[in-house]
C-alpha atoms as a PDB file:
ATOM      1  CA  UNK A   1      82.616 -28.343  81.980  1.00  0.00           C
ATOM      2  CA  UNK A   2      79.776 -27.557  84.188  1.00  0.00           C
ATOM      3  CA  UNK A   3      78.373 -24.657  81.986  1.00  0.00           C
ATOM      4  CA  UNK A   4      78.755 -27.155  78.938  1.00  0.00           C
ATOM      5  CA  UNK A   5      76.233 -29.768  80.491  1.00  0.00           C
ATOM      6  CA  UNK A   6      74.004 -26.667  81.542  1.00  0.00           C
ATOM      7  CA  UNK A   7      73.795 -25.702  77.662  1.00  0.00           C
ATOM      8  CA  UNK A   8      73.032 -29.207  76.953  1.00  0.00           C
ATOM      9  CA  UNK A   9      70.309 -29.706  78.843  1.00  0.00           C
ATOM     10  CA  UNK A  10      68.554 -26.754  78.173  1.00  0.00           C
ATOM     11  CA  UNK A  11      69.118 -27.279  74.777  1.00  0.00           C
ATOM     12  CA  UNK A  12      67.287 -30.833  75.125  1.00  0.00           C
ATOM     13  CA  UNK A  13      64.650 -29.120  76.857  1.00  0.00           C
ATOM     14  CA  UNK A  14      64.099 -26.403  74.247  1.00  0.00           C
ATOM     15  CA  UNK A  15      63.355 -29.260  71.704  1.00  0.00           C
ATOM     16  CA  UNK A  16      61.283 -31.272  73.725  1.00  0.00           C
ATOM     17  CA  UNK A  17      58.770 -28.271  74.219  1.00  0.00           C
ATOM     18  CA  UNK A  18      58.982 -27.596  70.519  1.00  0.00           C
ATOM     19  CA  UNK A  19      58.204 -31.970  69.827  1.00  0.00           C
ATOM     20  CA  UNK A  20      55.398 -31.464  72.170  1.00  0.00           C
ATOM     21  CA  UNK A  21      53.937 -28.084  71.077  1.00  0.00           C
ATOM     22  CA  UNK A  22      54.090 -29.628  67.021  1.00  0.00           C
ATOM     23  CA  UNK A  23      51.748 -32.720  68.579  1.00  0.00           C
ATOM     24  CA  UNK A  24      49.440 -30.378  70.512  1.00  0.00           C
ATOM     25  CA  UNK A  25      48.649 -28.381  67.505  1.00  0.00           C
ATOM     26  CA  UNK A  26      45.432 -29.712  65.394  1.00  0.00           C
ATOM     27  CA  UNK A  27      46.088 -30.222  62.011  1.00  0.00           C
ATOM     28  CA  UNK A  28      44.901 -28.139  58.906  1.00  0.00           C
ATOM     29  CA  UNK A  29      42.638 -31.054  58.157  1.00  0.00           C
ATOM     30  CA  UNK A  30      40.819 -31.299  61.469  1.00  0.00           C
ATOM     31  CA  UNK A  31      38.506 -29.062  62.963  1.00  0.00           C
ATOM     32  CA  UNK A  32      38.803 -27.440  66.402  1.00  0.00           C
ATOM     33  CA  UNK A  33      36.731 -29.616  69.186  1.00  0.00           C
ATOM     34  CA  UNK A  34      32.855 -28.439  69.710  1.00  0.00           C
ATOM     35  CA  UNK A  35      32.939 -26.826  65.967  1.00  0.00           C
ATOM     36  CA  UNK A  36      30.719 -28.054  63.415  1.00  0.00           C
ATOM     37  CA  UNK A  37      32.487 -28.536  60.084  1.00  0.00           C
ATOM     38  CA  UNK A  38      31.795 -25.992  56.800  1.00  0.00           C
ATOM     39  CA  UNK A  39      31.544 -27.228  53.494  1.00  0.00           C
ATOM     40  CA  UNK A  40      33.660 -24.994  51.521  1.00  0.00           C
ATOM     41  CA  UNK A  41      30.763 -24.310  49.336  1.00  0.00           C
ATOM     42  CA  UNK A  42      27.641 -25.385  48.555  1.00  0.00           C
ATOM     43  CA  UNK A  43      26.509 -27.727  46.273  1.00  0.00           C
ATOM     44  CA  UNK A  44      23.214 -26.807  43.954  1.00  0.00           C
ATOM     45  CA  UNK A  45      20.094 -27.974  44.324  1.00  0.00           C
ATOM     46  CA  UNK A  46      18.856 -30.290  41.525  1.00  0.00           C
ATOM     47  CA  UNK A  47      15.514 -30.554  40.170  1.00  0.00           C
ATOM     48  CA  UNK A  48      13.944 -33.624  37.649  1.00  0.00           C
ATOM     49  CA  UNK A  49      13.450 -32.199  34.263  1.00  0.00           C
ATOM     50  CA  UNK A  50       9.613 -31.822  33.178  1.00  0.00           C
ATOM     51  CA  UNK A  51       8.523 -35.023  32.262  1.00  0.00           C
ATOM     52  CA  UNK A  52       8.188 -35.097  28.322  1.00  0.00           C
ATOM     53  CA  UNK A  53       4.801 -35.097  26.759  1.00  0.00           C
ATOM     54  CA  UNK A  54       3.110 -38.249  26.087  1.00  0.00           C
ATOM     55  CA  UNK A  55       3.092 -38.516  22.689  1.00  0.00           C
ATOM     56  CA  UNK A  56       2.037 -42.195  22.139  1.00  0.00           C
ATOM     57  CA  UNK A  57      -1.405 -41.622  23.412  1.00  0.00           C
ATOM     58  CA  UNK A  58      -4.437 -41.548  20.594  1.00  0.00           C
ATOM     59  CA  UNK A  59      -6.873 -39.247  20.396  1.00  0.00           C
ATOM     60  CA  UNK A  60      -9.757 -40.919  21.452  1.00  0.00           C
ATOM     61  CA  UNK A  61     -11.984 -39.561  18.610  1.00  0.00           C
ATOM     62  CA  UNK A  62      -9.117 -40.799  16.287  1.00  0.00           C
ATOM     63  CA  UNK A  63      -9.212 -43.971  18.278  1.00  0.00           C
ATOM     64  CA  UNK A  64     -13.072 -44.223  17.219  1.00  0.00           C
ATOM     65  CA  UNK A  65     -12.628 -43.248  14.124  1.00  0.00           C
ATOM     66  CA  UNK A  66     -10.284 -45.852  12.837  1.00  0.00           C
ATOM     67  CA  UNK A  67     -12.711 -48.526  14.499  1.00  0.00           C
ATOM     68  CA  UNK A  68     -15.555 -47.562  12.719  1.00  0.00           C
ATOM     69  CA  UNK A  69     -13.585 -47.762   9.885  1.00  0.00           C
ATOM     70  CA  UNK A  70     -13.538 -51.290  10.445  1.00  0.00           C
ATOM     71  CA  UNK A  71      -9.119 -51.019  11.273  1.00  0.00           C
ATOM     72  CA  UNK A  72      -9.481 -52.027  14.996  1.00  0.00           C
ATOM     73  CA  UNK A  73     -10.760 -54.808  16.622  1.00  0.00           C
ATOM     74  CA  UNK A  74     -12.842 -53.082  19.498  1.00  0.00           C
ATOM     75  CA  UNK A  75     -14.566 -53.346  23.118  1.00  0.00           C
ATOM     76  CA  UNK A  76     -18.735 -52.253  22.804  1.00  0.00           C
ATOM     77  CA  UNK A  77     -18.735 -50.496  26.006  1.00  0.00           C
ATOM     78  CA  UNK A  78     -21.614 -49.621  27.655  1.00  0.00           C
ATOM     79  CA  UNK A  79     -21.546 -46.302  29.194  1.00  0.00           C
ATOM     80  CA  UNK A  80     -24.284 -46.383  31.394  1.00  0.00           C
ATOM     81  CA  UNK A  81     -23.163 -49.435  33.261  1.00  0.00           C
ATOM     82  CA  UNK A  82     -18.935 -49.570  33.099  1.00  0.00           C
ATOM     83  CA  UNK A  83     -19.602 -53.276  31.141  1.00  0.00           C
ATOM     84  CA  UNK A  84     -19.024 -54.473  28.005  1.00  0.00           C
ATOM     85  CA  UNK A  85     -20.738 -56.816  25.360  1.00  0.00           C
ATOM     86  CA  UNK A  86     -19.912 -60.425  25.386  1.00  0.00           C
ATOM     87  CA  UNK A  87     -20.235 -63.038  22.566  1.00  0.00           C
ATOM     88  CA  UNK A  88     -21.351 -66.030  24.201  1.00  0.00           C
ATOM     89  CA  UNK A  89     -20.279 -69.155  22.439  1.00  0.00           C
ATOM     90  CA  UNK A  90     -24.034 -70.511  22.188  1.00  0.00           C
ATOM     91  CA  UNK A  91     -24.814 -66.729  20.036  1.00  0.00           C
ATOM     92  CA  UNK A  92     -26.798 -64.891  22.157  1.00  0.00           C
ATOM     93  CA  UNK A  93     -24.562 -61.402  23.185  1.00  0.00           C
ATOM     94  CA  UNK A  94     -24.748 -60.846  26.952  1.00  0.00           C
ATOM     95  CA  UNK A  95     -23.049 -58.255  29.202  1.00  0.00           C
ATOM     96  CA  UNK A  96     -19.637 -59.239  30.650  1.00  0.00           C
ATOM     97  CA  UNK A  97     -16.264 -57.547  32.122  1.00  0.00           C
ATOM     98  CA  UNK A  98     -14.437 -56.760  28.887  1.00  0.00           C
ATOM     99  CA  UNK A  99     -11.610 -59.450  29.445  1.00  0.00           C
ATOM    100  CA  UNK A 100     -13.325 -62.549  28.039  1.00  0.00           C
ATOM    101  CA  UNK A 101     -12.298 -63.618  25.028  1.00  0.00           C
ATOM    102  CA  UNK A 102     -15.977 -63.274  23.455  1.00  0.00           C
ATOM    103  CA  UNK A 103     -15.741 -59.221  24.141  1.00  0.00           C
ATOM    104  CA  UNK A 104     -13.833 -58.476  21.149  1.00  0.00           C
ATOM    105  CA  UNK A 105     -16.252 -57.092  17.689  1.00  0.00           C
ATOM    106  CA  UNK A 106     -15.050 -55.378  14.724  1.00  0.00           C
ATOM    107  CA  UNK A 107     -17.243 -53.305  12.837  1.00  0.00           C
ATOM    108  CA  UNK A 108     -17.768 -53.632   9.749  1.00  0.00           C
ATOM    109  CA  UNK A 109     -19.372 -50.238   7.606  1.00  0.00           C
ATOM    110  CA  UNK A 110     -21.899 -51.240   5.380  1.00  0.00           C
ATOM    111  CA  UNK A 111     -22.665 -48.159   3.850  1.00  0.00           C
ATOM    112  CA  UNK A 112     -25.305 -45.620   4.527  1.00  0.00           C
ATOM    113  CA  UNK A 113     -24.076 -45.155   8.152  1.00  0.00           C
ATOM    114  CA  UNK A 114     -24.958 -48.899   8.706  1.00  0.00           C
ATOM    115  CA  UNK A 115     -22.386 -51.636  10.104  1.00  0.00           C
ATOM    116  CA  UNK A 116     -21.732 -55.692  10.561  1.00  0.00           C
ATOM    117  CA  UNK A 117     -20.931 -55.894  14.075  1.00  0.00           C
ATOM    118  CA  UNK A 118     -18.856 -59.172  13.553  1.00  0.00           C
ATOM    119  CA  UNK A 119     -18.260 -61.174  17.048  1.00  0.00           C
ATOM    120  CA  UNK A 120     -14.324 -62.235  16.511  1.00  0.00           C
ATOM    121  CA  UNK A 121     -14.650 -65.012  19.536  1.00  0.00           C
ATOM    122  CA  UNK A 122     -13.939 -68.165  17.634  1.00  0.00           C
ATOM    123  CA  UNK A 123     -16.552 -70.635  16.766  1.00  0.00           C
ATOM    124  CA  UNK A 124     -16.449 -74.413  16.659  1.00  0.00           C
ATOM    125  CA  UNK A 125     -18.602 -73.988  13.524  1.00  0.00           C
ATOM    126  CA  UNK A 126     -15.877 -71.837  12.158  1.00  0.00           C
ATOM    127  CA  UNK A 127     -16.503 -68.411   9.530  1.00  0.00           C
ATOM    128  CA  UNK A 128     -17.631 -65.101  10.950  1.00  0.00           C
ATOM    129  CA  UNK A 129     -20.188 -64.643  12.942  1.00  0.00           C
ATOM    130  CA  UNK A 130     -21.680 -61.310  13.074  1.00  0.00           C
ATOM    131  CA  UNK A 131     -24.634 -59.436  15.242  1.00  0.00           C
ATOM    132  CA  UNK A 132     -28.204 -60.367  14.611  1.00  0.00           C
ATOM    133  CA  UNK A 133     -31.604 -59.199  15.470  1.00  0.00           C
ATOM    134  CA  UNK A 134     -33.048 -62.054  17.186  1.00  0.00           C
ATOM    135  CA  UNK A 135     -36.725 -62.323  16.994  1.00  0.00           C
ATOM    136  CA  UNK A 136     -36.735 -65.165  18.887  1.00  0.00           C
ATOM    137  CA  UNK A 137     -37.513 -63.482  21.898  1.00  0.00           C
ATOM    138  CA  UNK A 138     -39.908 -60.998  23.083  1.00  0.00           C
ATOM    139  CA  UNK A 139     -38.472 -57.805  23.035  1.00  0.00           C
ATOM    140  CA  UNK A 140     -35.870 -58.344  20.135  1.00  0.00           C
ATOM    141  CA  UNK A 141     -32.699 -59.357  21.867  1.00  0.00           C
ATOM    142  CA  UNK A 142     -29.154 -59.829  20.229  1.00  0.00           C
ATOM    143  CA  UNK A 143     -27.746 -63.142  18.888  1.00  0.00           C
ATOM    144  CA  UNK A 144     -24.713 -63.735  15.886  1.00  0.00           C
ATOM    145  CA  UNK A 145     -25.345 -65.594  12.873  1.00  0.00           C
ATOM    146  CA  UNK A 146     -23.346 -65.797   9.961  1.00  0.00           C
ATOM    147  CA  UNK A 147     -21.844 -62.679   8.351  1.00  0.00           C
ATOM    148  CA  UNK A 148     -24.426 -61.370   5.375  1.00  0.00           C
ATOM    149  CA  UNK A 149     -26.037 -58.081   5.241  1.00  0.00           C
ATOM    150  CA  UNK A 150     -29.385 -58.146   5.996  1.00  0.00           C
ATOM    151  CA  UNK A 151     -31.793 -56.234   7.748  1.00  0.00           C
ATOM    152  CA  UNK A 152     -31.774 -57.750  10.811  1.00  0.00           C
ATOM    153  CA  UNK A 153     -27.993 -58.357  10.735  1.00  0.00           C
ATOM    154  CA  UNK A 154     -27.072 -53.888   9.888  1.00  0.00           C
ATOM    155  CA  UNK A 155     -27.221 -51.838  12.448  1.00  0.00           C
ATOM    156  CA  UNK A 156     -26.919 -47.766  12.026  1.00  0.00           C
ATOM    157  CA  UNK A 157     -24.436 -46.311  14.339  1.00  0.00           C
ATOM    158  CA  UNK A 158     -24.743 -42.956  15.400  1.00  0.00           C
ATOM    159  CA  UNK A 159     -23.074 -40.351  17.482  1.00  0.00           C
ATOM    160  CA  UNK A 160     -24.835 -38.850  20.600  1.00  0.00           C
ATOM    161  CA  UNK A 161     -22.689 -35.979  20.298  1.00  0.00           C
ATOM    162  CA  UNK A 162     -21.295 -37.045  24.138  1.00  0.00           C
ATOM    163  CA  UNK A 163     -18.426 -38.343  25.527  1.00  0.00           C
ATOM    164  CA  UNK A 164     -17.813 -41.148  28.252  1.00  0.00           C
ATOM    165  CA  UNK A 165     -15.677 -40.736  31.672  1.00  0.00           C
ATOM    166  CA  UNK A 166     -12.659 -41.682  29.374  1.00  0.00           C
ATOM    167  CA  UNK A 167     -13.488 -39.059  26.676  1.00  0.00           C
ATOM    168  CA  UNK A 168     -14.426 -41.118  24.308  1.00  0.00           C
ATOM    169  CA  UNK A 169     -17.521 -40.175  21.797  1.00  0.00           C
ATOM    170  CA  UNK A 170     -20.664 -42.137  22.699  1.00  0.00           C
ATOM    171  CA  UNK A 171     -23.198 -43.836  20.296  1.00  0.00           C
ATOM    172  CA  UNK A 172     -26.723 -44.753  19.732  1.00  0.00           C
ATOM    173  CA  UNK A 173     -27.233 -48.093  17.974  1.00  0.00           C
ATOM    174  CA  UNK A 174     -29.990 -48.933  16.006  1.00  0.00           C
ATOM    175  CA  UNK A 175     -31.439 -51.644  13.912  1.00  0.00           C
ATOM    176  CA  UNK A 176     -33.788 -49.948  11.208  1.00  0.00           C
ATOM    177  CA  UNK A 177     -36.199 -52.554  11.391  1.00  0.00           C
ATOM    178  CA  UNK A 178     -37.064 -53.255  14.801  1.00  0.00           C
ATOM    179  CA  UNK A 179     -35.682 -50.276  16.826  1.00  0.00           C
ATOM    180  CA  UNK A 180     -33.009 -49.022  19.170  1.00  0.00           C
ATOM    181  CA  UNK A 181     -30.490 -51.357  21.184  1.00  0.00           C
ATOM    182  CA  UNK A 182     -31.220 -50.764  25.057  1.00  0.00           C
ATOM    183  CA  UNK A 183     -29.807 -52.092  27.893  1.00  0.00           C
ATOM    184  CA  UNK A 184     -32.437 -52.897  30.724  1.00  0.00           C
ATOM    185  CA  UNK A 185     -32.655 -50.837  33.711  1.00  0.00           C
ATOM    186  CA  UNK A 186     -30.871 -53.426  35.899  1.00  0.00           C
ATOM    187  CA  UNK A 187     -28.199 -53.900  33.501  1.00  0.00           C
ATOM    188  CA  UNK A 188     -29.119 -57.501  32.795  1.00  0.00           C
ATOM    189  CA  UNK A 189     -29.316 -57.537  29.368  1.00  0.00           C
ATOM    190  CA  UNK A 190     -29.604 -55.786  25.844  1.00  0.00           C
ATOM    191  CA  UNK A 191     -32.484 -55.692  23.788  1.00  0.00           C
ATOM    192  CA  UNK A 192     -34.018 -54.122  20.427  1.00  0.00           C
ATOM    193  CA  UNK A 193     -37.293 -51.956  20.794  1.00  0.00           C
ATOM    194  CA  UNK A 194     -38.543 -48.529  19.431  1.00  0.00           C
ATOM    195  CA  UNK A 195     -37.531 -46.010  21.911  1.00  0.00           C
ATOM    196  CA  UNK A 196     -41.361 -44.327  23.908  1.00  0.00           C
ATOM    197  CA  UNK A 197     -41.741 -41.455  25.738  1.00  0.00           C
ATOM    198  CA  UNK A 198     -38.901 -42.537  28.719  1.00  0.00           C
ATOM    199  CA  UNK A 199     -36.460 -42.352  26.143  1.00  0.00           C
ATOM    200  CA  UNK A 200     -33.740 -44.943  26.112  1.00  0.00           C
ATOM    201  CA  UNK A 201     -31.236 -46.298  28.086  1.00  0.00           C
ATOM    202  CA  UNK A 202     -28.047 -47.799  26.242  1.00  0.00           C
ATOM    203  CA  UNK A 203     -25.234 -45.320  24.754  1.00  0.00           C
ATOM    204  CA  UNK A 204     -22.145 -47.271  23.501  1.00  0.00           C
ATOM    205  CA  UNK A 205     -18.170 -46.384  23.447  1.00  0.00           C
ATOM    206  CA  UNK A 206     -15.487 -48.120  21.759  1.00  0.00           C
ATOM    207  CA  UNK A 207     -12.528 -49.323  23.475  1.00  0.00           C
ATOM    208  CA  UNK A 208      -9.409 -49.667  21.356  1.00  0.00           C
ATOM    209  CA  UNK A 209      -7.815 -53.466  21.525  1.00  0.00           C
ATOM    210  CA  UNK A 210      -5.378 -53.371  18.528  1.00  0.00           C
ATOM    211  CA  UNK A 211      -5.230 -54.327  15.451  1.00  0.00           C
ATOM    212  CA  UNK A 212      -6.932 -56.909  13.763  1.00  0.00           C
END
Protein backbone atom coordinates (compact mmCIF):
# COMPACT_ATOMS: atom_id res chain seq x y z
CA UNK A 1 0.00 0.00 0.00
CA UNK A 2 2.71 2.30 0.95
CA UNK A 3 4.94 1.58 -2.16
CA UNK A 4 1.65 2.09 -4.30
CA UNK A 5 1.20 5.83 -3.10
CA UNK A 6 5.12 6.21 -3.52
CA UNK A 7 4.64 5.24 -7.38
CA UNK A 8 1.86 7.62 -7.50
CA UNK A 9 3.35 10.46 -6.52
CA UNK A 10 6.33 10.24 -8.35
CA UNK A 11 4.45 9.50 -11.19
CA UNK A 12 2.49 12.97 -10.67
CA UNK A 13 5.70 14.54 -10.29
CA UNK A 14 7.25 13.13 -13.47
CA UNK A 15 4.35 14.85 -15.42
CA UNK A 16 4.36 17.97 -13.78
CA UNK A 17 8.13 18.55 -14.79
CA UNK A 18 7.28 17.42 -18.28
CA UNK A 19 3.81 20.27 -18.20
CA UNK A 20 6.32 22.72 -17.05
CA UNK A 21 9.36 21.97 -19.27
CA UNK A 22 6.60 22.00 -22.62
CA UNK A 23 5.68 25.84 -21.25
CA UNK A 24 9.32 26.83 -20.72
CA UNK A 25 10.26 25.95 -24.18
CA UNK A 26 9.88 28.99 -26.87
CA UNK A 27 7.97 28.16 -29.66
CA UNK A 28 9.12 27.54 -33.36
CA UNK A 29 7.50 30.85 -34.13
CA UNK A 30 9.29 33.03 -31.61
CA UNK A 31 12.69 34.01 -31.46
CA UNK A 32 15.10 33.46 -28.55
CA UNK A 33 15.24 36.79 -26.17
CA UNK A 34 18.14 39.48 -27.19
CA UNK A 35 18.11 37.95 -30.96
CA UNK A 36 17.21 40.03 -33.76
CA UNK A 37 14.84 38.28 -36.15
CA UNK A 38 16.08 36.97 -39.96
CA UNK A 39 14.01 37.30 -42.82
CA UNK A 40 14.19 34.04 -44.45
CA UNK A 41 15.29 35.73 -47.54
CA UNK A 42 15.55 38.77 -49.02
CA UNK A 43 13.34 40.59 -50.97
CA UNK A 44 14.77 42.47 -54.36
CA UNK A 45 15.36 45.74 -54.76
CA UNK A 46 13.03 47.55 -57.23
CA UNK A 47 13.85 50.25 -59.49
CA UNK A 48 11.16 52.78 -61.64
CA UNK A 49 11.36 51.88 -65.23
CA UNK A 50 13.03 54.70 -67.54
CA UNK A 51 10.57 57.16 -68.03
CA UNK A 52 9.28 56.84 -71.75
CA UNK A 53 10.26 59.40 -74.27
CA UNK A 54 8.21 62.37 -74.74
CA UNK A 55 6.80 61.98 -77.82
CA UNK A 56 4.07 64.72 -77.85
CA UNK A 57 6.55 67.49 -77.90
CA UNK A 58 6.99 69.51 -81.48
CA UNK A 59 9.91 70.29 -82.95
CA UNK A 60 10.22 73.75 -82.53
CA UNK A 61 11.34 74.42 -86.16
CA UNK A 62 8.21 72.31 -87.11
CA UNK A 63 6.35 74.40 -84.61
CA UNK A 64 7.52 77.57 -86.77
CA UNK A 65 7.03 76.19 -89.69
CA UNK A 66 3.38 75.41 -89.55
CA UNK A 67 2.88 79.11 -88.21
CA UNK A 68 4.33 80.68 -90.97
CA UNK A 69 2.27 78.69 -92.91
CA UNK A 70 -0.44 80.61 -91.60
CA UNK A 71 -1.93 76.92 -89.49
CA UNK A 72 -1.28 78.36 -85.95
CA UNK A 73 -2.40 81.17 -84.25
CA UNK A 74 0.97 82.45 -82.64
CA UNK A 75 2.81 84.61 -79.80
CA UNK A 76 5.48 87.45 -81.66
CA UNK A 77 8.05 87.03 -79.09
CA UNK A 78 10.65 89.23 -78.69
CA UNK A 79 13.88 87.67 -77.98
CA UNK A 80 15.83 90.34 -76.81
CA UNK A 81 13.48 91.33 -74.06
CA UNK A 82 11.40 87.86 -72.83
CA UNK A 83 7.98 90.06 -74.03
CA UNK A 84 5.63 89.71 -76.47
CA UNK A 85 3.56 91.95 -78.94
CA UNK A 86 0.24 93.18 -77.86
CA UNK A 87 -2.75 94.38 -79.99
CA UNK A 88 -4.12 97.16 -78.18
CA UNK A 89 -7.78 97.64 -78.77
CA UNK A 90 -7.28 101.44 -79.90
CA UNK A 91 -4.59 99.74 -82.97
CA UNK A 92 -1.44 100.76 -82.05
CA UNK A 93 0.77 97.21 -81.16
CA UNK A 94 2.64 97.68 -77.87
CA UNK A 95 4.78 95.26 -75.82
CA UNK A 96 2.94 93.17 -73.18
CA UNK A 97 3.32 89.71 -71.12
CA UNK A 98 1.99 87.25 -73.69
CA UNK A 99 -1.30 86.41 -71.68
CA UNK A 100 -3.55 89.25 -72.84
CA UNK A 101 -5.95 88.48 -75.05
CA UNK A 102 -4.56 91.10 -77.75
CA UNK A 103 -1.11 88.87 -77.94
CA UNK A 104 -2.42 86.40 -80.25
CA UNK A 105 -1.41 87.12 -84.52
CA UNK A 106 -1.59 84.73 -87.24
CA UNK A 107 0.43 85.15 -90.14
CA UNK A 108 -0.69 85.26 -93.08
CA UNK A 109 2.06 84.45 -96.31
CA UNK A 110 1.60 86.72 -98.95
CA UNK A 111 3.93 85.48 -101.29
CA UNK A 112 7.45 86.44 -102.06
CA UNK A 113 8.55 85.76 -98.43
CA UNK A 114 6.08 88.57 -97.38
CA UNK A 115 3.17 88.10 -94.67
CA UNK A 116 -0.29 89.78 -93.14
CA UNK A 117 0.42 89.79 -89.61
CA UNK A 118 -3.39 89.72 -88.70
CA UNK A 119 -4.06 90.85 -84.85
CA UNK A 120 -6.91 88.05 -83.85
CA UNK A 121 -7.97 90.29 -80.56
CA UNK A 122 -11.54 91.06 -81.39
CA UNK A 123 -12.68 94.40 -82.48
CA UNK A 124 -15.86 96.30 -81.72
CA UNK A 125 -15.64 97.36 -85.39
CA UNK A 126 -15.60 93.73 -86.25
CA UNK A 127 -13.44 92.01 -89.63
CA UNK A 128 -9.71 91.42 -89.40
CA UNK A 129 -7.48 93.63 -88.49
CA UNK A 130 -4.03 93.13 -89.57
CA UNK A 131 -0.39 94.94 -88.93
CA UNK A 132 0.24 98.30 -90.45
CA UNK A 133 3.04 100.65 -91.00
CA UNK A 134 1.96 103.65 -89.25
CA UNK A 135 3.34 106.82 -90.55
CA UNK A 136 1.69 108.64 -88.18
CA UNK A 137 4.48 108.88 -86.02
CA UNK A 138 8.02 109.75 -86.24
CA UNK A 139 9.96 106.86 -86.53
CA UNK A 140 7.32 104.51 -88.25
CA UNK A 141 5.67 102.68 -85.42
CA UNK A 142 3.10 99.72 -85.69
CA UNK A 143 -0.73 100.09 -85.75
CA UNK A 144 -3.65 97.39 -87.42
CA UNK A 145 -5.95 98.42 -89.99
CA UNK A 146 -8.04 96.39 -91.99
CA UNK A 147 -6.74 93.22 -93.68
CA UNK A 148 -5.55 94.20 -97.54
CA UNK A 149 -2.17 93.77 -98.90
CA UNK A 150 -0.44 96.72 -99.26
CA UNK A 151 2.83 97.99 -98.83
CA UNK A 152 2.66 99.27 -95.67
CA UNK A 153 0.43 96.44 -94.40
CA UNK A 154 3.37 93.16 -95.87
CA UNK A 155 6.02 92.61 -94.01
CA UNK A 156 9.07 90.14 -95.20
CA UNK A 157 9.95 87.67 -92.59
CA UNK A 158 13.21 86.32 -92.45
CA UNK A 159 15.32 83.89 -90.57
CA UNK A 160 18.45 85.06 -88.59
CA UNK A 161 19.72 81.70 -88.81
CA UNK A 162 19.57 81.73 -84.59
CA UNK A 163 17.69 80.26 -82.11
CA UNK A 164 16.08 81.67 -78.79
CA UNK A 165 16.65 80.23 -75.04
CA UNK A 166 13.70 77.85 -75.99
CA UNK A 167 15.28 76.71 -79.32
CA UNK A 168 13.18 78.20 -81.35
CA UNK A 169 14.47 79.87 -84.86
CA UNK A 170 14.60 83.67 -84.60
CA UNK A 171 13.51 86.29 -87.25
CA UNK A 172 14.16 89.62 -88.69
CA UNK A 173 11.04 91.53 -89.74
CA UNK A 174 10.91 93.95 -92.25
CA UNK A 175 8.60 96.26 -94.05
CA UNK A 176 10.10 96.88 -97.66
CA UNK A 177 9.13 100.29 -97.69
CA UNK A 178 10.15 101.94 -94.67
CA UNK A 179 12.67 99.54 -93.02
CA UNK A 180 13.32 97.03 -90.28
CA UNK A 181 10.97 96.49 -87.11
CA UNK A 182 13.16 97.41 -83.90
CA UNK A 183 12.43 97.40 -80.54
CA UNK A 184 13.96 100.47 -78.60
CA UNK A 185 16.80 100.05 -76.37
CA UNK A 186 14.64 100.29 -73.21
CA UNK A 187 12.20 97.93 -74.46
CA UNK A 188 9.41 100.49 -74.61
CA UNK A 189 8.27 100.12 -77.83
CA UNK A 190 8.59 98.86 -81.55
CA UNK A 191 9.25 100.87 -84.39
CA UNK A 192 10.04 100.77 -88.32
CA UNK A 193 13.43 102.41 -89.51
CA UNK A 194 16.32 101.41 -91.92
CA UNK A 195 18.80 99.64 -89.86
CA UNK A 196 22.61 102.25 -89.61
CA UNK A 197 25.78 101.34 -88.68
CA UNK A 198 24.66 100.04 -84.79
CA UNK A 199 22.80 97.49 -86.42
CA UNK A 200 19.44 96.59 -85.01
CA UNK A 201 17.89 95.55 -82.10
CA UNK A 202 14.56 93.39 -82.45
CA UNK A 203 14.79 89.50 -83.46
CA UNK A 204 11.35 87.76 -83.20
CA UNK A 205 10.26 83.97 -82.18
CA UNK A 206 7.03 82.38 -82.49
CA UNK A 207 5.31 80.84 -79.70
CA UNK A 208 2.87 78.08 -80.58
CA UNK A 209 -0.91 78.80 -79.08
CA UNK A 210 -2.99 76.23 -81.09
CA UNK A 211 -4.93 76.12 -83.67
CA UNK A 212 -6.86 78.63 -85.20
Amino acid sequence: MRRSATLATGAALTGLALVLSACSTPSPAQAPAGVASTPSATAPETTSPPSAPDDTRVDPAAATKQILGGKRQALIHITEDDKDWSASYEGPITIGSGTDDGARFRLIPAGNGQFLIEALRAREEGGRWCVNADTGDEPVSLGTVKCAENENTLFRISATGKSDDKGRPTHWINSEKFGTVQVRNDGSALYIQEVGDGGSRGTFSFVDRGAL
